[in-house]
N, C-alpha and C. Protein backbone atom coordinates (compact mmCIF):
# COMPACT_ATOMS: atom_id res chain seq x y z
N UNK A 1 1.35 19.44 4.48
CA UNK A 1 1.86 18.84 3.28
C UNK A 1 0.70 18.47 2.35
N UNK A 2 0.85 18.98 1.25
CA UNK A 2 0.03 18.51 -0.06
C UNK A 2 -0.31 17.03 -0.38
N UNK A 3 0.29 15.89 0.18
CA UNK A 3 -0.11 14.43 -0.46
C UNK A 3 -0.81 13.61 1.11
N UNK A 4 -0.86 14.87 2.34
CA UNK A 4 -2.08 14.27 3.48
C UNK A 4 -3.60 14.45 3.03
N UNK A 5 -3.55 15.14 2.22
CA UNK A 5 -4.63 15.63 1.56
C UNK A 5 -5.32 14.80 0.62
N UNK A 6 -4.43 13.73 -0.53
CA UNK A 6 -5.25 12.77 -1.29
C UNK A 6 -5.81 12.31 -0.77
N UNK A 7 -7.00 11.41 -1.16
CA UNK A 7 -7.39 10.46 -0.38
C UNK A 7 -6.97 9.43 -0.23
N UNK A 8 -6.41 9.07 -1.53
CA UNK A 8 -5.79 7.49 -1.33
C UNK A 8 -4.72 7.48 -0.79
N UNK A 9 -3.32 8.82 -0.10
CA UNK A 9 -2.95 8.88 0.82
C UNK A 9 -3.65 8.43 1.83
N UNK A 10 -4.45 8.82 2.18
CA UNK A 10 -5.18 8.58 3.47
C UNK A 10 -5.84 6.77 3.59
N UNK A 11 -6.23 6.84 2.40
CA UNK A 11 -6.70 5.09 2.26
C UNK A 11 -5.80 4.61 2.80
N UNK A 12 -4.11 4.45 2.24
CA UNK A 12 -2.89 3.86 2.38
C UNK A 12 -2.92 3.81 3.74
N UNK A 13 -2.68 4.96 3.95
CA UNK A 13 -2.29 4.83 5.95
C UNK A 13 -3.30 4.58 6.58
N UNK A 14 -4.60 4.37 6.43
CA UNK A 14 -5.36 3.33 7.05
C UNK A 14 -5.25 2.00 6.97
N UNK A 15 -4.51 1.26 5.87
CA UNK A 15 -4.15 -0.02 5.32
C UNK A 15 -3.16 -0.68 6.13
N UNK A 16 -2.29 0.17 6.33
CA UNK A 16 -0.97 0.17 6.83
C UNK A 16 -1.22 0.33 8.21
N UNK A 17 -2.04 0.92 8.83
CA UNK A 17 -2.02 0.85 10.23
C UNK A 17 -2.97 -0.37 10.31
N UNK A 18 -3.86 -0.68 9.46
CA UNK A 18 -4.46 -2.06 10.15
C UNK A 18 -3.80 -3.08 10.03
N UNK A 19 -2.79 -3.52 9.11
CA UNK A 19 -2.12 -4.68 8.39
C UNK A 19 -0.71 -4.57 9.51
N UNK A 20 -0.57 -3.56 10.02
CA UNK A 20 0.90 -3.62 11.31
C UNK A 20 0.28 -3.94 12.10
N UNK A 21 -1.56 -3.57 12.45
CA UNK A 21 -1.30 -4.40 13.66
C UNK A 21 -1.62 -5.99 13.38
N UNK A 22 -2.19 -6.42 12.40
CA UNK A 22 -2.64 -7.92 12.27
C UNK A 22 -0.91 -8.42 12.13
N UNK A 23 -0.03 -7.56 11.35
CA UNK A 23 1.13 -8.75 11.78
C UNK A 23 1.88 -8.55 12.57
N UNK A 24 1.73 -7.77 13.53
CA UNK A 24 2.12 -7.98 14.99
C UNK A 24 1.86 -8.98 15.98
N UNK A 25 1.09 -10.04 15.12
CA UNK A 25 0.38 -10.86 15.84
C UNK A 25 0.87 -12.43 15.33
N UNK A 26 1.23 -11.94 14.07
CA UNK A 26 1.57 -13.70 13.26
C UNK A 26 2.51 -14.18 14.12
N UNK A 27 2.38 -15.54 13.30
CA UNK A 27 3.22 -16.72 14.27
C UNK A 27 4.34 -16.32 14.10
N UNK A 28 5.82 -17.32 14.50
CA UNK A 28 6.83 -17.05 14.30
C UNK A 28 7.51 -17.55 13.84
N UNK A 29 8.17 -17.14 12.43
CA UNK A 29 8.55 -18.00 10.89
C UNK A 29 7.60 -16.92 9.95
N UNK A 30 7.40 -16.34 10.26
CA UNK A 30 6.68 -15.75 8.71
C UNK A 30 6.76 -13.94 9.12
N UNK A 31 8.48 -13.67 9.38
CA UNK A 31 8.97 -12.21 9.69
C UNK A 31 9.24 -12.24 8.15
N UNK A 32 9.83 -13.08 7.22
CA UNK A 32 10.06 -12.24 6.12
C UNK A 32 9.08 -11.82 5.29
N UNK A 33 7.84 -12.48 5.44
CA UNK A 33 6.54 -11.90 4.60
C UNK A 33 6.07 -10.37 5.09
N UNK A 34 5.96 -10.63 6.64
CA UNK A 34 5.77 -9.12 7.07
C UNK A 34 6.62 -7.95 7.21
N UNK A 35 8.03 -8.46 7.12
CA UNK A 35 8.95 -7.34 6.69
C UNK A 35 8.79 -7.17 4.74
N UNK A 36 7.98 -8.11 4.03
CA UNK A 36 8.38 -7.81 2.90
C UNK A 36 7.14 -6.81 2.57
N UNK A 37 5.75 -7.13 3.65
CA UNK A 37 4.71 -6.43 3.38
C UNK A 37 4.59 -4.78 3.89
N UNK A 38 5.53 -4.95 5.33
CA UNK A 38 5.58 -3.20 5.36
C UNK A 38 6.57 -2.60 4.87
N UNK A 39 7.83 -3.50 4.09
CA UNK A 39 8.28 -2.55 3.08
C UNK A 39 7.30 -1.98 1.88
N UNK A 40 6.81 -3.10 1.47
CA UNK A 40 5.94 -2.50 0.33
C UNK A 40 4.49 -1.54 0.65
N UNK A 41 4.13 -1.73 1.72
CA UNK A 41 3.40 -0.62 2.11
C UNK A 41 4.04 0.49 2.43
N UNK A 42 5.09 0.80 3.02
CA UNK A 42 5.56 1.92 3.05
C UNK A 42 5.97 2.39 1.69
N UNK A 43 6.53 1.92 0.62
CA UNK A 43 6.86 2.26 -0.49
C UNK A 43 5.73 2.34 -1.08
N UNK A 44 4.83 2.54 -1.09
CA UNK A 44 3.60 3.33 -1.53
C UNK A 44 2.55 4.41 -0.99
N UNK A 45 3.07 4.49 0.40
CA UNK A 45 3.04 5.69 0.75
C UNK A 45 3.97 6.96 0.18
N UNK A 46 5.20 6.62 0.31
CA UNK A 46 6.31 7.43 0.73
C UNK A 46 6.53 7.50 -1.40
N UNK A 47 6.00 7.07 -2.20
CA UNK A 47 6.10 7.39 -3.76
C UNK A 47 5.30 8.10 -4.11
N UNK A 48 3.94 7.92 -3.31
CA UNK A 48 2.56 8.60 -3.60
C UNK A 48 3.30 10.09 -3.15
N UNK A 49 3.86 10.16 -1.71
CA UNK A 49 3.95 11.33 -1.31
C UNK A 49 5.01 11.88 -2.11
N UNK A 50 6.10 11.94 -2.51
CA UNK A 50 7.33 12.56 -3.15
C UNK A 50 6.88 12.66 -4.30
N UNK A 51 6.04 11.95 -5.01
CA UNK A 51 5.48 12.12 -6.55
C UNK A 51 4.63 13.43 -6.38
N UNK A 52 3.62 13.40 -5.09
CA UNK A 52 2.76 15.04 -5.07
C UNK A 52 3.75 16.18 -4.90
N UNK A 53 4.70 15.50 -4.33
CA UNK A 53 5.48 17.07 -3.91
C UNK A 53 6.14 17.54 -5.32
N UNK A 54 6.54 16.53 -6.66
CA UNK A 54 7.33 16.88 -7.93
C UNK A 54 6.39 18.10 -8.56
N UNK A 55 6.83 19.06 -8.70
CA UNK A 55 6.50 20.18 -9.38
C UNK A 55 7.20 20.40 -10.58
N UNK A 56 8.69 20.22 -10.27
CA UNK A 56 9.22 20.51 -11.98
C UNK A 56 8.77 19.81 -13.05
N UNK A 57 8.27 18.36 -13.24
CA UNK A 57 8.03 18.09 -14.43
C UNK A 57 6.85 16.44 -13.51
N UNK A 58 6.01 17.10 -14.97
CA UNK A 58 4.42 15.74 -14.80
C UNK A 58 5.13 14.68 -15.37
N UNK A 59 6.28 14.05 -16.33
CA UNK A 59 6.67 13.10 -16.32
C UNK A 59 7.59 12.16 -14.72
N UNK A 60 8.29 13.18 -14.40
CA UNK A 60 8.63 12.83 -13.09
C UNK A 60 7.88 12.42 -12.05
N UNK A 61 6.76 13.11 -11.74
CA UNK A 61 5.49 13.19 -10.70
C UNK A 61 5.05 11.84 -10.89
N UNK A 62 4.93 11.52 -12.59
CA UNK A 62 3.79 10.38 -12.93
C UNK A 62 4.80 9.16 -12.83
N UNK A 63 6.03 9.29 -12.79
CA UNK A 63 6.93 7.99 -12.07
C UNK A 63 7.05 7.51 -10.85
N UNK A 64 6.91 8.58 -10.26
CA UNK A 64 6.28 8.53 -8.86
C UNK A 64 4.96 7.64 -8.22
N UNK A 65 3.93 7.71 -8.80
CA UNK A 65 3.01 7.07 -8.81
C UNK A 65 2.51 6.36 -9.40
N UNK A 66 3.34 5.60 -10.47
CA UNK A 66 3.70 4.39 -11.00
C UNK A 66 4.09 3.36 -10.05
N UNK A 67 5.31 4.47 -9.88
CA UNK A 67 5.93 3.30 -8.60
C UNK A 67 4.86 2.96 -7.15
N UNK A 68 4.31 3.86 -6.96
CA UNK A 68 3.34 3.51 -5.57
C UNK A 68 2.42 2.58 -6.38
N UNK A 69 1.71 2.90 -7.09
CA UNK A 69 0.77 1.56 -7.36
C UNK A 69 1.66 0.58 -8.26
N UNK A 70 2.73 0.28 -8.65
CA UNK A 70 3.60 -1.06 -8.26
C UNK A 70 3.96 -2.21 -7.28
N UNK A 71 3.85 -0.68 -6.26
CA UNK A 71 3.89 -1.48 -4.39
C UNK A 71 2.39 -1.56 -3.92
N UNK A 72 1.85 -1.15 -4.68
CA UNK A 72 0.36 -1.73 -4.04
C UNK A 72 -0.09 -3.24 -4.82
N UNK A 73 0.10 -2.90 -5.50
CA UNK A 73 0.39 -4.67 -6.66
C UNK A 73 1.07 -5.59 -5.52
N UNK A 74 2.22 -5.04 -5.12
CA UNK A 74 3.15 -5.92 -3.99
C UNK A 74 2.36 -6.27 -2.85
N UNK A 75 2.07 -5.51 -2.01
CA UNK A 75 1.20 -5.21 -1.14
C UNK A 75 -0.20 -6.66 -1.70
N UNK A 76 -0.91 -6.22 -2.41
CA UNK A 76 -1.85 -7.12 -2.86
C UNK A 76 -1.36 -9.00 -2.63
N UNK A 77 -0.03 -8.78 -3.34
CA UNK A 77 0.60 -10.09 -3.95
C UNK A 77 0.90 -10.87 -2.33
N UNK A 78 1.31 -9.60 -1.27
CA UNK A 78 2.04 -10.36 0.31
C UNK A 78 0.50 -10.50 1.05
N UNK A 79 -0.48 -10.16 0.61
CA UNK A 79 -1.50 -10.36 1.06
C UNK A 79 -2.73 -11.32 0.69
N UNK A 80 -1.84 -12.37 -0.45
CA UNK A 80 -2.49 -13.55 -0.79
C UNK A 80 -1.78 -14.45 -0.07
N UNK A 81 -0.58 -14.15 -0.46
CA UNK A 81 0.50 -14.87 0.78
C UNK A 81 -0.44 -15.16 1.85
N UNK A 82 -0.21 -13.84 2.84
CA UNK A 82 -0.73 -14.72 4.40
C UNK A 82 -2.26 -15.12 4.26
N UNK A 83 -3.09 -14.51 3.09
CA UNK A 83 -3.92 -15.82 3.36
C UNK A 83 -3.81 -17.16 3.22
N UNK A 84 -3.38 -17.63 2.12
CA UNK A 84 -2.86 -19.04 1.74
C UNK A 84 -2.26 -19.27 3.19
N UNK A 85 -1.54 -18.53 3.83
CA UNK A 85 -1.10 -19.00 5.15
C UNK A 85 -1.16 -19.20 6.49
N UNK A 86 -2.69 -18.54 5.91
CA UNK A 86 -3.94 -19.04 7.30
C UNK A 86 -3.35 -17.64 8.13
N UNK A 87 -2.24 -16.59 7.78
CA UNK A 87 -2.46 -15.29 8.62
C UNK A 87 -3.29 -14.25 8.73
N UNK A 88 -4.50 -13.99 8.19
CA UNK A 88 -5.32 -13.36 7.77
C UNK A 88 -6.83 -14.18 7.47
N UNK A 89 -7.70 -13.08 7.54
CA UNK A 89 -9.35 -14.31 7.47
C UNK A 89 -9.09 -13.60 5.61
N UNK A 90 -10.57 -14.59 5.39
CA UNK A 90 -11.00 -13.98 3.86
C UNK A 90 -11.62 -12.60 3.94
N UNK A 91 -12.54 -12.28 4.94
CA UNK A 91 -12.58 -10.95 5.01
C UNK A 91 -11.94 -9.73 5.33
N UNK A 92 -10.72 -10.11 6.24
CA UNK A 92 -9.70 -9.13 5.76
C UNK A 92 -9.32 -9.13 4.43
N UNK A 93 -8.68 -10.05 4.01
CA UNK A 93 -8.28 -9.89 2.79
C UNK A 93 -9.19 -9.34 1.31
N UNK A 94 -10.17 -9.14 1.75
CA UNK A 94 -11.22 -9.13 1.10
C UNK A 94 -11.24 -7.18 0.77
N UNK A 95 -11.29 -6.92 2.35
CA UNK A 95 -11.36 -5.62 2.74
C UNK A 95 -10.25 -5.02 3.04
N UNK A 96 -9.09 -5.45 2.94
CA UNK A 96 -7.76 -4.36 2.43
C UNK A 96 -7.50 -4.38 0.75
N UNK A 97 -8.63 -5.90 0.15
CA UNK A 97 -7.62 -5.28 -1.50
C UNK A 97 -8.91 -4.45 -1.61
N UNK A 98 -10.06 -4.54 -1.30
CA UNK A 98 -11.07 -3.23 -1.66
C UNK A 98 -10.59 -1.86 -1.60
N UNK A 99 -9.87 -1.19 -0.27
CA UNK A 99 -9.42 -0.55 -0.14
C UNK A 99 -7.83 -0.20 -1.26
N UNK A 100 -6.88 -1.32 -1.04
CA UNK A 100 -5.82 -1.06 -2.13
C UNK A 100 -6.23 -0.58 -3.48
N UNK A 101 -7.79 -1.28 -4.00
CA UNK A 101 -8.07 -1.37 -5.24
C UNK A 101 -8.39 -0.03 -5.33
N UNK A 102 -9.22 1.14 -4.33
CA UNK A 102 -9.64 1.95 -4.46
C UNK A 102 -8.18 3.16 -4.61
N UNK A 103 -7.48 3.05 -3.85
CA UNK A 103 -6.62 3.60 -3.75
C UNK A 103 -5.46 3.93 -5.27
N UNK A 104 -5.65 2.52 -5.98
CA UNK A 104 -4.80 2.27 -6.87
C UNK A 104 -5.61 3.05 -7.62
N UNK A 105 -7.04 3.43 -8.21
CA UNK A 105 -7.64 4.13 -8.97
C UNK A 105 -7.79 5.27 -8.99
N UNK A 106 -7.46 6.00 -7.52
CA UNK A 106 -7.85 7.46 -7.68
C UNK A 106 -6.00 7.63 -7.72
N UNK A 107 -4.98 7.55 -7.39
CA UNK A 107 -3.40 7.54 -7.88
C UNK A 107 -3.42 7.16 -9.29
N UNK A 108 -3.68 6.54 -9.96
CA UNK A 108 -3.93 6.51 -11.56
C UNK A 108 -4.73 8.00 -12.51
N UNK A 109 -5.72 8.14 -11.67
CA UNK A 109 -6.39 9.16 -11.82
C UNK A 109 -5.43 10.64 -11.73
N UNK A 110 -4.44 10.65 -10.69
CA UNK A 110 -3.86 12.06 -10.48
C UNK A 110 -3.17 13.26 -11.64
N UNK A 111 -3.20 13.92 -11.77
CA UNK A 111 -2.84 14.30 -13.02
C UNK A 111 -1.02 14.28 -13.12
């Protein structure tokens, strides 16, 4: 498939596999932040990818990846959350929005 190939595909699902396992670990009372965070990580995978696959039209494609870096905004936003909530250090958080941030720039970038 054509969108294993971006990179910031690939950023994403490195994000996403480190951030499932750190909240596999949170306390218990704070399932709706981490169900709200791997929805929104998955919804920026899974926009990034259906937006590469749009061929009929670059307005369509580029809604597509609007919407993924929308959910990376989200993503960002559930990830101030668990710091404020002591679920996460500052250097994670530090080093997944580096990564989100990078990600959000080269998906902006796509044609």
């Amino acid at each position: 498939m054509n969108h294993e190939r971006l990179m910031s595909y690939q950023e994403l699902l490195g994000v996403a596999g480190d951030v499932a396992k750190r909240v596999a670990k949170w306390r218990r009372g704070t399932s709706y932040l981490a169900d709200q965070l791997n929805r929104a990580m998955g919804s920026a995978l899974l926009n990034l990818a259906e937006g590469n696959g749009k061929r009929s039209s670059a307005k369509e494609r580029r809604r597509f990846f609007e919407m993924s870096m929308g959910s990376i905004a989200e993503v960002s936003a559930c990830l101030d959350l668990a710091y404020i909530q002591r679920l996460i250090s500052r250097s994670d958080l530090d080093s997944f929005k580096s990564c989100l941030r990078l990600a959000y720039v080269r998906i902006d970038a796509l044609p």
